[in-house]
N, C-alpha and C. Protein backbone atom coordinates (compact mmCIF):
# COMPACT_ATOMS: atom_id res chain seq x y z
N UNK A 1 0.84 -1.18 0.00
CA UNK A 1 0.00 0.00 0.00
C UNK A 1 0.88 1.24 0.00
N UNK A 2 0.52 2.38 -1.03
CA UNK A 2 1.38 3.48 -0.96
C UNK A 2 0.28 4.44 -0.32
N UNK A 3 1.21 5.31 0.45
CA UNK A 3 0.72 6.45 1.53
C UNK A 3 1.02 7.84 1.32
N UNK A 4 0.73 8.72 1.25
CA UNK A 4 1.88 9.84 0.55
C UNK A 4 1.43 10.90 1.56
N UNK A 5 2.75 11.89 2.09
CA UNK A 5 2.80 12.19 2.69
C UNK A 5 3.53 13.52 2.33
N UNK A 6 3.04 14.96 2.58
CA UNK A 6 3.91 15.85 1.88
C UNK A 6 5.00 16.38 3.23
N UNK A 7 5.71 17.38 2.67
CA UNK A 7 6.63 17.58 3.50
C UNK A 7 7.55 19.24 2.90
N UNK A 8 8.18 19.43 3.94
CA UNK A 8 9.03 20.25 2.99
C UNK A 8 10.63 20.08 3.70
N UNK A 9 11.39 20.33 2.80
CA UNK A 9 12.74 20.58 3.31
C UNK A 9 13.47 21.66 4.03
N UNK A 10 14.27 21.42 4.93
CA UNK A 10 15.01 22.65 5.72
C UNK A 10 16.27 22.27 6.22
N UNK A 11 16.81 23.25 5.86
CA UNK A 11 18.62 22.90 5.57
C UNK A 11 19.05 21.10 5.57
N UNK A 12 18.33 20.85 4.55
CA UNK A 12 18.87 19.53 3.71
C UNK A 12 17.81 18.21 3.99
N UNK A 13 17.26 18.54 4.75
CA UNK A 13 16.47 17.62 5.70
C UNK A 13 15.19 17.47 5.50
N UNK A 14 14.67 16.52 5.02
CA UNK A 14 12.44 16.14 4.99
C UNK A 14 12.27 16.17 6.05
N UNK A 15 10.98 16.98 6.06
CA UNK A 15 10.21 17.41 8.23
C UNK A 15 8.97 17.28 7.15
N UNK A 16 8.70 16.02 7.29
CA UNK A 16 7.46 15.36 6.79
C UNK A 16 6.52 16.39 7.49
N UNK A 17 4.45 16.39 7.37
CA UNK A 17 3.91 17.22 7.57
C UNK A 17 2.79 16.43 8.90
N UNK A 18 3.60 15.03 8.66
CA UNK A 18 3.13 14.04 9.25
C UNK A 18 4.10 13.26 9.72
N UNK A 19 3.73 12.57 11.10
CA UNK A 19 4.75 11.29 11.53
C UNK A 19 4.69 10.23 10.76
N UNK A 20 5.88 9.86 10.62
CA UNK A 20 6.20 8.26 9.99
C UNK A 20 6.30 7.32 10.80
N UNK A 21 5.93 6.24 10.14
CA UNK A 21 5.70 5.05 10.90
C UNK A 21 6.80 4.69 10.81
N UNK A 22 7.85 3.92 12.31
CA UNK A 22 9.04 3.86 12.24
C UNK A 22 9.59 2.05 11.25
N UNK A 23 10.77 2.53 11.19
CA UNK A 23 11.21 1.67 10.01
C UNK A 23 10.12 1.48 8.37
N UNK A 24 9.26 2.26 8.49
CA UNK A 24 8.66 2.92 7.23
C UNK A 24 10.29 2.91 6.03
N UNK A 25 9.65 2.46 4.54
CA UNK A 25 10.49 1.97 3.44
C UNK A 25 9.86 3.87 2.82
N UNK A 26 10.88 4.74 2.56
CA UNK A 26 10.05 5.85 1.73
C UNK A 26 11.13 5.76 0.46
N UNK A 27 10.58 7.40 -0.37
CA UNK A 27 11.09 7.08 -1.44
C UNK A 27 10.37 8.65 -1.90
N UNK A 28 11.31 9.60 -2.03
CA UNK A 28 11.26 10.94 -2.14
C UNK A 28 10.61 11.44 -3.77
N UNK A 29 10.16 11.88 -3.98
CA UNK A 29 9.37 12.64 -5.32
C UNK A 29 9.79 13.87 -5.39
N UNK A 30 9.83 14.58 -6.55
CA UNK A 30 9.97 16.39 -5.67
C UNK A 30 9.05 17.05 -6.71
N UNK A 31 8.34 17.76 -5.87
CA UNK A 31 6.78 17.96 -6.49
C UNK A 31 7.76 19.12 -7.30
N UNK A 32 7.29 19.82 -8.77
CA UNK A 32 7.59 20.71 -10.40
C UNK A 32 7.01 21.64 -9.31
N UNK A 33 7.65 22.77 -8.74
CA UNK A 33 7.48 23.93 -8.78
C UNK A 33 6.67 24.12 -7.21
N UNK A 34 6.46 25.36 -6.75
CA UNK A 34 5.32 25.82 -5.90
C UNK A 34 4.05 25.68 -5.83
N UNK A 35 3.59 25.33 -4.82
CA UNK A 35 2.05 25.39 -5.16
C UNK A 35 1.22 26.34 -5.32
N UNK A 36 0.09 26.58 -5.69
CA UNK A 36 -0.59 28.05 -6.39
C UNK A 36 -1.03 28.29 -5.28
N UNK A 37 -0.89 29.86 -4.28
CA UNK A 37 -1.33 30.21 -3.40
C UNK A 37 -2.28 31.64 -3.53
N UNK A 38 -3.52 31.42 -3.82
CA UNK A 38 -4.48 32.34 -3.78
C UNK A 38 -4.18 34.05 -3.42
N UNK A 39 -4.62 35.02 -4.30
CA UNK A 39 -4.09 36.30 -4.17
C UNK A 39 -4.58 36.65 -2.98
N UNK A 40 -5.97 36.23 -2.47
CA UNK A 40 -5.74 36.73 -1.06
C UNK A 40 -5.45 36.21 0.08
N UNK A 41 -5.20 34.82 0.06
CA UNK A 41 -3.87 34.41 0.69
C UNK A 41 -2.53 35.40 0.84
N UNK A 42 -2.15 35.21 -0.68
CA UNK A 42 -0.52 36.31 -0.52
C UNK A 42 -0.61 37.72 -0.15
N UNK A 43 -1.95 38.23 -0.26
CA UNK A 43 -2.16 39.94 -0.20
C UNK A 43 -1.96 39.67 1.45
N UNK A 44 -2.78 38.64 2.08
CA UNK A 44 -2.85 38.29 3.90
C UNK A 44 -1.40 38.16 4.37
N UNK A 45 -0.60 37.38 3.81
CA UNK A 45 0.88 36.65 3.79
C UNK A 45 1.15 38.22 4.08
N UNK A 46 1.35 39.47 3.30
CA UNK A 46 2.02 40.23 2.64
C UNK A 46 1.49 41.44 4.30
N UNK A 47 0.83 41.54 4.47
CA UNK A 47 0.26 42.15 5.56
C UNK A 47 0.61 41.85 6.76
N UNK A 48 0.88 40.73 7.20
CA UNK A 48 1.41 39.84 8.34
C UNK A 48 3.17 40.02 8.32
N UNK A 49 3.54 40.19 7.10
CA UNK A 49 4.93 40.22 7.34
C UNK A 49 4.87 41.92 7.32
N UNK A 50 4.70 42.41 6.72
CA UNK A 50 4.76 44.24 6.94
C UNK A 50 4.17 44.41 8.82
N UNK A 51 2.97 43.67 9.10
CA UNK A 51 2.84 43.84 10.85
C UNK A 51 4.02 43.43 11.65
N UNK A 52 4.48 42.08 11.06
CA UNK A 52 5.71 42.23 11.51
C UNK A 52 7.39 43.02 11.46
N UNK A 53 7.49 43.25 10.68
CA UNK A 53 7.85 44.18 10.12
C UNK A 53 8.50 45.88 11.41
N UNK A 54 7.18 46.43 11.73
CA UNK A 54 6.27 47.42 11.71
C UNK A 54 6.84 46.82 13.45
N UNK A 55 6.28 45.89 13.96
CA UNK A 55 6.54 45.13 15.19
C UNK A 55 7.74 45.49 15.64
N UNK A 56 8.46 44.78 14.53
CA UNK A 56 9.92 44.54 15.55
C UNK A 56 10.73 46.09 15.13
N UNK A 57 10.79 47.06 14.15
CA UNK A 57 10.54 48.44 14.21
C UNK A 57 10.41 48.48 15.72
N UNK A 58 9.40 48.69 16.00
CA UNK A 58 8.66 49.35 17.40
C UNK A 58 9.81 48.76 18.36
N UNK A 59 9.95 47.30 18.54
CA UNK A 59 10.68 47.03 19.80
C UNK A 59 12.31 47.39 19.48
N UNK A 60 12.88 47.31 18.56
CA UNK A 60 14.27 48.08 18.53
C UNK A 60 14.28 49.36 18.93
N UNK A 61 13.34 50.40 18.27
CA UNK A 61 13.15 51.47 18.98
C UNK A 61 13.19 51.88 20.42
N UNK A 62 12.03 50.74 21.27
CA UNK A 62 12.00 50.92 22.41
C UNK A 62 12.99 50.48 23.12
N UNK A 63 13.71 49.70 22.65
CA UNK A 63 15.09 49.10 23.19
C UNK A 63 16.18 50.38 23.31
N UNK A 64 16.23 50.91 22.43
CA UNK A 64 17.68 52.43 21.97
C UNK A 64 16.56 52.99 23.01
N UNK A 65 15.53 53.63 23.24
CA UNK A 65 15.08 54.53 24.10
C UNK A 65 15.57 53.74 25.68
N UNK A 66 15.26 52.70 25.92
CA UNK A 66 15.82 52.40 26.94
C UNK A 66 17.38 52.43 27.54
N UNK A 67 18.28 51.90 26.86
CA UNK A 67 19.35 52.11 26.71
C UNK A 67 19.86 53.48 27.01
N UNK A 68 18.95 54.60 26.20
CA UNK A 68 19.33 55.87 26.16
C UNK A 68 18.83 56.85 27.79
N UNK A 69 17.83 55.98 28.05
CA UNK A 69 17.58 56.12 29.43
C UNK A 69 18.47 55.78 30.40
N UNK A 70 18.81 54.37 30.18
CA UNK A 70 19.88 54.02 31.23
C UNK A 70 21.12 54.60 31.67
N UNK A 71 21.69 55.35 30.24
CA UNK A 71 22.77 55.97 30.33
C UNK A 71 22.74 57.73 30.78
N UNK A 72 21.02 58.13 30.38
CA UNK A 72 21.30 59.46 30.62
C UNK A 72 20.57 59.90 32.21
């Protein structure tokens, strides 16, 4: 019986999306390209990283203000 299981790679390594059953026989495929991710998916994606963004902005800031407190 074949089972298929997606996954993605990170620094060299399959981190399946699912546990494997141990001593499991696999046998790697590599899916043609990206998968199609909906424009308002990516417009959402695109918003979330600018909040973040925007975020960590704010806490470096507040960090040098502190700092600048400590010293003055």
């Amino acid at each position: 019986m074949s089972l298929t299981i997606a996954g993605i790679v990170k620094n060299g390594v399959v981190i399946p999306n699912a546990p494997l059953p141990e001593g499991a026989q696999v046998e790697i495929h590599l899916n043609d390209g990206s998968p199609e991710v909906p424009a308002e998916l990516q417009e959402e994606l695109r918003a979330w990283q600018q909040a973040s963004a925007n975020a960590l902005a704010l806490v470096e800031r507040l960090a040098q203000q502190s700092e600048a407190d400590e010293k003055g």
